[in-house]
PDB file of N, CA and C in Angstrom:
ATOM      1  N   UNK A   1      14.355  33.328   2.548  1.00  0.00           N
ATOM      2  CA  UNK A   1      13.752  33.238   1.248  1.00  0.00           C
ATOM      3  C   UNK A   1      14.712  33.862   0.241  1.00  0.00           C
ATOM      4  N   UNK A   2      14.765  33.186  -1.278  1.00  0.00           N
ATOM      5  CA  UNK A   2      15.998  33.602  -1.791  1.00  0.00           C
ATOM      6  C   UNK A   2      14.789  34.220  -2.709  1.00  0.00           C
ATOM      7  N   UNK A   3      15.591  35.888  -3.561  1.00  0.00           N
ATOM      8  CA  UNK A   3      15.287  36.398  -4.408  1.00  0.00           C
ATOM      9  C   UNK A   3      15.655  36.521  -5.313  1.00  0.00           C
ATOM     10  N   UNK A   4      15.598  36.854  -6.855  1.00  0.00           N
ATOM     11  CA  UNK A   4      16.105  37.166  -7.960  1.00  0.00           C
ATOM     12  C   UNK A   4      15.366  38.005  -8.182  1.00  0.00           C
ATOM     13  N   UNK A   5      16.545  39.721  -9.069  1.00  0.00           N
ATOM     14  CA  UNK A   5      15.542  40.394  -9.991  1.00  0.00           C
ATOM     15  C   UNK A   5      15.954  39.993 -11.233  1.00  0.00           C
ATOM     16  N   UNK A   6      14.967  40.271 -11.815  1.00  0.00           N
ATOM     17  CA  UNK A   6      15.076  40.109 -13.491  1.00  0.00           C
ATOM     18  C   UNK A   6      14.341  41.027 -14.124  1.00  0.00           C
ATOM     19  N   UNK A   7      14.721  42.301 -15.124  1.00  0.00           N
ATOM     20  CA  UNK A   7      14.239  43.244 -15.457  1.00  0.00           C
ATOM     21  C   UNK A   7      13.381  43.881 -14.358  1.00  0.00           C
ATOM     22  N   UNK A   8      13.747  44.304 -13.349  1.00  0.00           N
ATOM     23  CA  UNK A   8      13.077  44.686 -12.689  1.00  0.00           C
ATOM     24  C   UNK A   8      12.018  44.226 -12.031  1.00  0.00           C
ATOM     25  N   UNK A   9      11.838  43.309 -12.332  1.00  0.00           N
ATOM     26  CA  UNK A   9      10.599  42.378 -11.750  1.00  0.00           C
ATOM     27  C   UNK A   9      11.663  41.130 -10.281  1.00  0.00           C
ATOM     28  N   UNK A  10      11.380  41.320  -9.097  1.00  0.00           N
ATOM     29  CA  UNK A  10      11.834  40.623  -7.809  1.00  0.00           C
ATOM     30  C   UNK A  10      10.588  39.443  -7.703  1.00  0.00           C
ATOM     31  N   UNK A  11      11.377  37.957  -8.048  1.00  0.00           N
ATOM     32  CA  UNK A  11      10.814  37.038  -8.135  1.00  0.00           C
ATOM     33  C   UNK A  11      11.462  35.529  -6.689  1.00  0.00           C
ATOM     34  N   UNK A  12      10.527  34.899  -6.249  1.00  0.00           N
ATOM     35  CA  UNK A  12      10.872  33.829  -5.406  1.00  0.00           C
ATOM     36  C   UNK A  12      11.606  32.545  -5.988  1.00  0.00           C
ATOM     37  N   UNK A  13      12.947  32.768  -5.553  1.00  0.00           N
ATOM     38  CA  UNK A  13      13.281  31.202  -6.313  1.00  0.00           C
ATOM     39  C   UNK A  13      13.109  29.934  -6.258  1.00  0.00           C
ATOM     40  N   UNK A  14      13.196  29.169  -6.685  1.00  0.00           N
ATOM     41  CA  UNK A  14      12.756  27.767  -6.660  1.00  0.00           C
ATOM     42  C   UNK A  14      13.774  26.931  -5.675  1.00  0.00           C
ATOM     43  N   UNK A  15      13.849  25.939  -5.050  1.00  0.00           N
ATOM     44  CA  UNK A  15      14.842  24.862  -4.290  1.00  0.00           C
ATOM     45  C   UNK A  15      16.088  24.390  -5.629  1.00  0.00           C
ATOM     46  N   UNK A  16      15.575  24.758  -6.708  1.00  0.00           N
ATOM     47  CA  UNK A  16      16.449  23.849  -7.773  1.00  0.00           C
ATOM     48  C   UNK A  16      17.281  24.860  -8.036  1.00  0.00           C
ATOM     49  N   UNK A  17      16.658  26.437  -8.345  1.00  0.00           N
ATOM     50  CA  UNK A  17      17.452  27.754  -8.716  1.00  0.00           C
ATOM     51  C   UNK A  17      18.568  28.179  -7.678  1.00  0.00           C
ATOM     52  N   UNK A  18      17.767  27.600  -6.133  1.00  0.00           N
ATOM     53  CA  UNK A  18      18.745  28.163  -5.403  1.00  0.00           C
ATOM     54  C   UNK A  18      19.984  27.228  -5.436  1.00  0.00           C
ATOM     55  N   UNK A  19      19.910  26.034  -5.369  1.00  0.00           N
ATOM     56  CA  UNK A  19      20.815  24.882  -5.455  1.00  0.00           C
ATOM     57  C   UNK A  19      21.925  25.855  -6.463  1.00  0.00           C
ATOM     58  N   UNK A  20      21.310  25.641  -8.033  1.00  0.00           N
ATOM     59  CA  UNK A  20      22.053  26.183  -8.999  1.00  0.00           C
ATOM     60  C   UNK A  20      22.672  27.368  -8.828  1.00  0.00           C
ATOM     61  N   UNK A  21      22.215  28.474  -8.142  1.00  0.00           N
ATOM     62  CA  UNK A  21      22.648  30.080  -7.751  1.00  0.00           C
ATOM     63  C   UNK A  21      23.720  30.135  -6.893  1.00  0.00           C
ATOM     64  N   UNK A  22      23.641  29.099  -6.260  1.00  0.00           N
ATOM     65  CA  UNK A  22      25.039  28.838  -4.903  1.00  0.00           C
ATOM     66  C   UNK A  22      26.209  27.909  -5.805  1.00  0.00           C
ATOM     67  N   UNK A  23      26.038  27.130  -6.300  1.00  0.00           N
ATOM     68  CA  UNK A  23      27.274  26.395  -7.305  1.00  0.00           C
ATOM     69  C   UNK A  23      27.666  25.369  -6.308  1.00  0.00           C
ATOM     70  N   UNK A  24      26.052  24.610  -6.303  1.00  0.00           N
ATOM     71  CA  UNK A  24      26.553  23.353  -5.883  1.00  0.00           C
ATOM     72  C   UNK A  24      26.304  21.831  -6.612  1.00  0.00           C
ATOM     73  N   UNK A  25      27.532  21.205  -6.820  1.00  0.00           N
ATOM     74  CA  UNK A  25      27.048  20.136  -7.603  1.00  0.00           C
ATOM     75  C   UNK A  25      25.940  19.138  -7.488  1.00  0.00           C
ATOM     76  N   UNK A  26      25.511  19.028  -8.413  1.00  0.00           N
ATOM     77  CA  UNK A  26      24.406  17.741  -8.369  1.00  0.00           C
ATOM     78  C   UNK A  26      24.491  16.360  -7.519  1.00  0.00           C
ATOM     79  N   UNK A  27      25.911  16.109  -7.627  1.00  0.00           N
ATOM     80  CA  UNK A  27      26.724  15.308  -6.752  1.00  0.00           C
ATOM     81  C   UNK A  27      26.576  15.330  -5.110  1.00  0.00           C
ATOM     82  N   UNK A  28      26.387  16.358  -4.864  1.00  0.00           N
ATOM     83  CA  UNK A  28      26.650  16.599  -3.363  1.00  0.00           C
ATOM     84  C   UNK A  28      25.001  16.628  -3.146  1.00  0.00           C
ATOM     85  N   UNK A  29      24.256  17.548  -4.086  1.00  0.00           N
ATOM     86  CA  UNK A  29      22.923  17.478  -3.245  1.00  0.00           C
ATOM     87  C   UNK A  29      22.203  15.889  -3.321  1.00  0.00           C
ATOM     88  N   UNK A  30      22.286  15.318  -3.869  1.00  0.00           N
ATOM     89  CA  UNK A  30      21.816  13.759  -4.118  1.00  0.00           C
ATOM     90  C   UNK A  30      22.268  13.485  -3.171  1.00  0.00           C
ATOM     91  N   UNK A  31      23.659  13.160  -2.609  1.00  0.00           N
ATOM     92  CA  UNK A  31      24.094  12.954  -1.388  1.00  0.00           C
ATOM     93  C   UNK A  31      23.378  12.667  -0.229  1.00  0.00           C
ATOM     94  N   UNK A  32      23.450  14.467  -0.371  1.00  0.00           N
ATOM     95  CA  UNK A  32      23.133  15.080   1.064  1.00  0.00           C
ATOM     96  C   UNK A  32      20.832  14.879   0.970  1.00  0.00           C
ATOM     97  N   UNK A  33      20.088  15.125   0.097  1.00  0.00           N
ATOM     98  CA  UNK A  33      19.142  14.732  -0.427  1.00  0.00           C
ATOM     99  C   UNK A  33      18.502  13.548  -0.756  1.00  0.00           C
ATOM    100  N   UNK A  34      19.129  12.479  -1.292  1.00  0.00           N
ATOM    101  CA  UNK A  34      18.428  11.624  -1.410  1.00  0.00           C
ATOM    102  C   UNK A  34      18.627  10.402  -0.279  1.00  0.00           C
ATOM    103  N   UNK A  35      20.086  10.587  -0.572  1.00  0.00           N
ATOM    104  CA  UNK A  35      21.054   8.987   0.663  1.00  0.00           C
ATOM    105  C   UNK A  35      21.114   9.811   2.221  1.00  0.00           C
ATOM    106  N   UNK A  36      20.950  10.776   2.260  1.00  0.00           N
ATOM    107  CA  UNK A  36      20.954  11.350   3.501  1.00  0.00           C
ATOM    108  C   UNK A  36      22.100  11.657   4.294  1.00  0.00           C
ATOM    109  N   UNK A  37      23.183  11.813   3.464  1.00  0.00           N
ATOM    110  CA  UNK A  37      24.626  11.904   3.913  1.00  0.00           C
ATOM    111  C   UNK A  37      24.603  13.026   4.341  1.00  0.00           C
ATOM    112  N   UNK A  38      25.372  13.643   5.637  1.00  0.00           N
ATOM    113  CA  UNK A  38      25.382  15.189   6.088  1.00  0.00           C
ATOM    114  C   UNK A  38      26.107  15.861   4.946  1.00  0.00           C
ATOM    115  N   UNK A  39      25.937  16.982   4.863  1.00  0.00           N
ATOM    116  CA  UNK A  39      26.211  18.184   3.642  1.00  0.00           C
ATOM    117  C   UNK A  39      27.934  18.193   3.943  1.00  0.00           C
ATOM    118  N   UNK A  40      28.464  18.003   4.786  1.00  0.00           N
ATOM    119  CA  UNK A  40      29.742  18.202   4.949  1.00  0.00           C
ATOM    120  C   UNK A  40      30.426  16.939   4.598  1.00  0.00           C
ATOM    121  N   UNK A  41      30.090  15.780   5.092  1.00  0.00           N
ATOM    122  CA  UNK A  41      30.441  14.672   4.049  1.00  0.00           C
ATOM    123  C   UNK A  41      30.313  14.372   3.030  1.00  0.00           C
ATOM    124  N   UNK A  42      29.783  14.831   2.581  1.00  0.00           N
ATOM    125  CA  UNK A  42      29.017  15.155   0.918  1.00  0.00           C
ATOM    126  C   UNK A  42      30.251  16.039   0.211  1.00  0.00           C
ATOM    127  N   UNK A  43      30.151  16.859   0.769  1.00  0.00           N
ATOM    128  CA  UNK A  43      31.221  17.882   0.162  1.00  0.00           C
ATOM    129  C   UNK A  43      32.716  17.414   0.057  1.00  0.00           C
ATOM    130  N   UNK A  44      33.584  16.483   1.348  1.00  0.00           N
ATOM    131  CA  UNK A  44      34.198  16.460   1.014  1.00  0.00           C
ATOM    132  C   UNK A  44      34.962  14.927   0.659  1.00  0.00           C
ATOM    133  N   UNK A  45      33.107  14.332   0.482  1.00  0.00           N
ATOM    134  CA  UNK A  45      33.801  13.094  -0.535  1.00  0.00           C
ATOM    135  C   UNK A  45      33.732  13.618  -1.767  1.00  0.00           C
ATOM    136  N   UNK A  46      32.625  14.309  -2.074  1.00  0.00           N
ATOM    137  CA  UNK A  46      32.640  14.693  -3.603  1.00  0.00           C
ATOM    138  C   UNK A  46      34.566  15.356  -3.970  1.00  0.00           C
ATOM    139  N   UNK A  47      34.718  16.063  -3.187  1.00  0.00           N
ATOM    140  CA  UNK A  47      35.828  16.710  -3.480  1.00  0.00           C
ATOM    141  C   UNK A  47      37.241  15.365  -3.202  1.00  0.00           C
ATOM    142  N   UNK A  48      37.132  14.165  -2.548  1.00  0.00           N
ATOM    143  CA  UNK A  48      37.652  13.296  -2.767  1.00  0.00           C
ATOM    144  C   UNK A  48      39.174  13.475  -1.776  1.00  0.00           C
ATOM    145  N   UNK A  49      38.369  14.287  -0.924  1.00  0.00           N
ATOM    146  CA  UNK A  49      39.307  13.929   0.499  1.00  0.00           C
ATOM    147  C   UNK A  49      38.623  13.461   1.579  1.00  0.00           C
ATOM    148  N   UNK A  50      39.988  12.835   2.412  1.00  0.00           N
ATOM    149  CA  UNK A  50      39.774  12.171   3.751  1.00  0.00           C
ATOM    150  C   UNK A  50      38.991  13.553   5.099  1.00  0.00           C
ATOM    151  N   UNK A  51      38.943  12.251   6.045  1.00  0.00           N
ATOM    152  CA  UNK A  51      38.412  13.455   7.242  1.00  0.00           C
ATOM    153  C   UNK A  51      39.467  13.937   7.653  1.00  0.00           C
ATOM    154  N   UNK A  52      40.750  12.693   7.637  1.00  0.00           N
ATOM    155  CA  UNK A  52      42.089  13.718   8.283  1.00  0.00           C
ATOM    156  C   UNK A  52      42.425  14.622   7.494  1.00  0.00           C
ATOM    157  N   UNK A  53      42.720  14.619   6.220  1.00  0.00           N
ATOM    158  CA  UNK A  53      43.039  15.532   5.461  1.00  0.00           C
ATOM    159  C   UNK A  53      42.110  16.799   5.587  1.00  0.00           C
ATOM    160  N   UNK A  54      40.836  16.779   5.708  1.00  0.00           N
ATOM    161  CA  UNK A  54      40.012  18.073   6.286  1.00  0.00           C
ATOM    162  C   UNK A  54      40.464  19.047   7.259  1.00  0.00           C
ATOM    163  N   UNK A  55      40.831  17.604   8.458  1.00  0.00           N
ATOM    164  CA  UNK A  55      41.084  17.876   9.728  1.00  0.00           C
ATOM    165  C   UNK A  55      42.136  18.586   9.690  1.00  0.00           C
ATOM    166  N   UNK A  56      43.395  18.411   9.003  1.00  0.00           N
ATOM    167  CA  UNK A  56      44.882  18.899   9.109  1.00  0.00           C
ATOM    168  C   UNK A  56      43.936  20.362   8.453  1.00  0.00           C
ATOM    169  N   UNK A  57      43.426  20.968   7.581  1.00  0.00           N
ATOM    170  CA  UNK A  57      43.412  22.173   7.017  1.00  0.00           C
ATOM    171  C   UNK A  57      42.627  22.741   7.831  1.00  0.00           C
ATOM    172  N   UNK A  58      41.777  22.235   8.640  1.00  0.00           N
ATOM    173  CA  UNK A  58      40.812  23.090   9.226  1.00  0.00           C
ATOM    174  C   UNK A  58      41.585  23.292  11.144  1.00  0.00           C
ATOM    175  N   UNK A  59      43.003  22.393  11.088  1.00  0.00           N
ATOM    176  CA  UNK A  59      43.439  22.616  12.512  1.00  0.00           C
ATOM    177  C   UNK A  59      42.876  21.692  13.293  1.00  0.00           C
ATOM    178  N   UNK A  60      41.751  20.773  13.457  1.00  0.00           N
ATOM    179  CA  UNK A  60      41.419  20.043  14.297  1.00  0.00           C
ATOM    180  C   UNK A  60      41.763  18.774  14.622  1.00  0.00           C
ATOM    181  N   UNK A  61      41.493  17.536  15.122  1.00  0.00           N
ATOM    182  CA  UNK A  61      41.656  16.412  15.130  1.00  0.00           C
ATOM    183  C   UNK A  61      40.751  15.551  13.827  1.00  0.00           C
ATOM    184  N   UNK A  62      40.678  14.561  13.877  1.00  0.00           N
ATOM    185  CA  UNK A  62      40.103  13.974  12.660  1.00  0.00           C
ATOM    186  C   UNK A  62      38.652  13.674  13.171  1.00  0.00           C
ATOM    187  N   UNK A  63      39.079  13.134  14.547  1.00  0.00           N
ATOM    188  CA  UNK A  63      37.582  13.129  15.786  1.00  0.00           C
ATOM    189  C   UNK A  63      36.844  14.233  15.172  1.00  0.00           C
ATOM    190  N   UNK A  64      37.115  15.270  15.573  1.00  0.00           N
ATOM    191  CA  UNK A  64      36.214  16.334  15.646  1.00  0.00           C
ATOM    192  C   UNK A  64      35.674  16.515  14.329  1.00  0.00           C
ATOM    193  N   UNK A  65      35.973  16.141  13.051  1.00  0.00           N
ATOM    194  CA  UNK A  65      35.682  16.406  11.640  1.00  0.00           C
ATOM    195  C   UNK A  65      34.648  15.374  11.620  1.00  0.00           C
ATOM    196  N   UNK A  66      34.723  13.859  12.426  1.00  0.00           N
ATOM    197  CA  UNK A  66      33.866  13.086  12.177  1.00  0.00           C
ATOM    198  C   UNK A  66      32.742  13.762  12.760  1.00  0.00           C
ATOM    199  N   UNK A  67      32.898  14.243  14.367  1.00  0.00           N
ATOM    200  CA  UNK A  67      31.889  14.557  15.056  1.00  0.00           C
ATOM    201  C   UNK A  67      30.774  15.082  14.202  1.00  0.00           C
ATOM    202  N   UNK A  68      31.626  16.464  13.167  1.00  0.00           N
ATOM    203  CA  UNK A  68      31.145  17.141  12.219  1.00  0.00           C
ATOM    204  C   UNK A  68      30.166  16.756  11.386  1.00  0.00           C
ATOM    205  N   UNK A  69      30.371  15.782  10.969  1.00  0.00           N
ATOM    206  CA  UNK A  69      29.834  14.878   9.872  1.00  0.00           C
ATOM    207  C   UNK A  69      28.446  13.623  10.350  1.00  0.00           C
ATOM    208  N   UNK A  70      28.593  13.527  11.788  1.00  0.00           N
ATOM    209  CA  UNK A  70      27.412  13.152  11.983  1.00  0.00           C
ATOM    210  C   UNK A  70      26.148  13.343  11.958  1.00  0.00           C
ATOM    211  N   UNK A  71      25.038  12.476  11.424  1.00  0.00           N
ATOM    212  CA  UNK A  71      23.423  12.707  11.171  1.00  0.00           C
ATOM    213  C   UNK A  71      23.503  13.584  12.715  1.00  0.00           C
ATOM    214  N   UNK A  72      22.367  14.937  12.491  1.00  0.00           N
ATOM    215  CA  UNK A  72      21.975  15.889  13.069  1.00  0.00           C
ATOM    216  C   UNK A  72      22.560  16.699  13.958  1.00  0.00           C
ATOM    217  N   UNK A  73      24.231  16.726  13.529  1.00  0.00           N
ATOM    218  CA  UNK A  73      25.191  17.739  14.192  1.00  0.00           C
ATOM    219  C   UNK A  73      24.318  19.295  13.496  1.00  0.00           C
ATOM    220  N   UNK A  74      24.859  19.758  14.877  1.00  0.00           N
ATOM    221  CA  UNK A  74      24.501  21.524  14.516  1.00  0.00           C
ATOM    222  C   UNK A  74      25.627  22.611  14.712  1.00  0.00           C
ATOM    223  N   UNK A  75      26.589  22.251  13.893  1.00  0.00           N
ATOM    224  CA  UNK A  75      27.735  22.972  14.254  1.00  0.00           C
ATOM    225  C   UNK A  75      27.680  24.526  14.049  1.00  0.00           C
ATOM    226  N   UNK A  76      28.385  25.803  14.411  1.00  0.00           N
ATOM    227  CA  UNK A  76      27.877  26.870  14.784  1.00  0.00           C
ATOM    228  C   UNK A  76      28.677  27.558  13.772  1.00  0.00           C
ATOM    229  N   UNK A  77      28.316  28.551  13.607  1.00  0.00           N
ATOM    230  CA  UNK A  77      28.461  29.742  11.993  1.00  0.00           C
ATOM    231  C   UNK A  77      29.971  29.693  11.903  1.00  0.00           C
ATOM    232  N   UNK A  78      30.978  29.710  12.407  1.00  0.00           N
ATOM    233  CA  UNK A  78      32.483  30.052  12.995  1.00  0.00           C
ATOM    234  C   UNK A  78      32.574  28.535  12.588  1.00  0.00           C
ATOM    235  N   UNK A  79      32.281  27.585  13.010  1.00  0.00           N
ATOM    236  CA  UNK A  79      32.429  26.300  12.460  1.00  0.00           C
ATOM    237  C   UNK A  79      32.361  26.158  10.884  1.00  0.00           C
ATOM    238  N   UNK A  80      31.066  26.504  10.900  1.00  0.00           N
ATOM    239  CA  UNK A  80      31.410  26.137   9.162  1.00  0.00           C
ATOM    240  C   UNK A  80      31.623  26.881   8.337  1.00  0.00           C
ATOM    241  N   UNK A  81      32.006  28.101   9.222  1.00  0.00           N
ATOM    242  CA  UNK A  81      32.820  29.101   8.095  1.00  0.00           C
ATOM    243  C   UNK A  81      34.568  28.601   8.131  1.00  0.00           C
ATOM    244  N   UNK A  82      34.492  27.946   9.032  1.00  0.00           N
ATOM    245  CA  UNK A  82      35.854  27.099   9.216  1.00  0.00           C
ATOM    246  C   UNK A  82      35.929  25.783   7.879  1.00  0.00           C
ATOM    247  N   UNK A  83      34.713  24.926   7.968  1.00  0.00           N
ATOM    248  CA  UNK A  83      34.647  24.131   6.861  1.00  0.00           C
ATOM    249  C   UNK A  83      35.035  24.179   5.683  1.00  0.00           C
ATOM    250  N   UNK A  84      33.996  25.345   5.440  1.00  0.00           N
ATOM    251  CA  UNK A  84      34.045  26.074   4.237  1.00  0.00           C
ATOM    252  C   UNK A  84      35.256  26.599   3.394  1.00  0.00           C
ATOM    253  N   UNK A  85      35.832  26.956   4.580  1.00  0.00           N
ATOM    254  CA  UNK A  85      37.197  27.659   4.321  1.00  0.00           C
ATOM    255  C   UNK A  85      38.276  26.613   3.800  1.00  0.00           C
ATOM    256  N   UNK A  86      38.289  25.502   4.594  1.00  0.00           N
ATOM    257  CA  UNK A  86      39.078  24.538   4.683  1.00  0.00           C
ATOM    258  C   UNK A  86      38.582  23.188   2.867  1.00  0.00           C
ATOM    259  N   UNK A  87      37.474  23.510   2.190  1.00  0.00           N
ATOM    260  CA  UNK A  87      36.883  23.126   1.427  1.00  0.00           C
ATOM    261  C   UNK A  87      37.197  23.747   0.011  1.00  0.00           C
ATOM    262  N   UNK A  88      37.385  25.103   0.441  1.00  0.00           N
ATOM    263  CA  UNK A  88      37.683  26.364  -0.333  1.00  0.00           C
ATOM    264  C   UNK A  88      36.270  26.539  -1.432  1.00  0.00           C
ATOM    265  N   UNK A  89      35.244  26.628  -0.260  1.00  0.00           N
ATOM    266  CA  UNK A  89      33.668  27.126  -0.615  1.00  0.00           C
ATOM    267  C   UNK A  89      33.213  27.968   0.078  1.00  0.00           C
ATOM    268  N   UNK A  90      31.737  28.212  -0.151  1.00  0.00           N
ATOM    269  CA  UNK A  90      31.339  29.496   0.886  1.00  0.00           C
ATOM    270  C   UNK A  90      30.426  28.680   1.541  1.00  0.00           C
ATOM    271  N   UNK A  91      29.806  29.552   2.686  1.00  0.00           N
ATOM    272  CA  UNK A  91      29.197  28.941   3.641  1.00  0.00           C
ATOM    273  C   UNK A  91      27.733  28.650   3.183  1.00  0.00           C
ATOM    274  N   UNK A  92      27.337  29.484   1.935  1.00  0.00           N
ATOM    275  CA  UNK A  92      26.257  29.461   1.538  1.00  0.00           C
ATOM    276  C   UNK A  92      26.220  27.650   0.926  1.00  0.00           C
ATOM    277  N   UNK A  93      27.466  27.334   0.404  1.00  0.00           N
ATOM    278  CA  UNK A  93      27.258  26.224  -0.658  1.00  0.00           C
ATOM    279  C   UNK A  93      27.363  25.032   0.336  1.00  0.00           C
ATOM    280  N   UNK A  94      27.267  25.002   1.885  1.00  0.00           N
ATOM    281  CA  UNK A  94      27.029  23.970   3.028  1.00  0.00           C
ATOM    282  C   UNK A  94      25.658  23.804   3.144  1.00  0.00           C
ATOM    283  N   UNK A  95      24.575  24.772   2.685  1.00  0.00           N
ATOM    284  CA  UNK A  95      23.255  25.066   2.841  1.00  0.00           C
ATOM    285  C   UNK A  95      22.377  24.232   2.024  1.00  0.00           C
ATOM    286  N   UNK A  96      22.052  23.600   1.955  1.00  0.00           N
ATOM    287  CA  UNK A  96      21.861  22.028   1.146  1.00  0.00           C
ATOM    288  C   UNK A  96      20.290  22.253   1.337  1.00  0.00           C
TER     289      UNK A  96
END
């Protein structure tokens, strides 16, 4: 559950605040939200690179970036802090 204080008052944020609080484009959540594209393909078409090109920064094969990118992969914290890294985002802004 995400929080905000504001004057002292600790309030529950909304799905839209948190979207906005992490700095993720509108672009990517429609994506990943409406068309159902995984959050990691989302990210790095918005950003307007290939999977190999992912692949070369993150060290892997291009395979494995697709693997990544498939409907209901569950790749593990070290993974997409690898993504992330390789995206030059935080792991929070994969959290769709």
């Amino acid at each position: 559950m995400a929080t905000r204080m504001s004057n002292g008052v600790c309030t529950v944020m909304s799905e839209s605040e948190k979207t906005h609080a992490a700095g993720i484009p509108q672009e990517v959540v429609e994506a990943h939200v409406l068309r159902a594209v995984p959050v990691i393909r989302a990210w790095r078409e918005h950003m307007g690179i290939t999977q190999g090109a992912l692949a070369d920064r993150m060290g892997v094969s291009q395979a494995a970036v697709a693997k990544l990118e498939k409907p209901g992969a569950k790749p593990r914290r070290t993974t997409l802090e690898r993504v992330a890294t390789a995206l030059g985002i935080s792991v929070a802004q994969l959290d769709v």
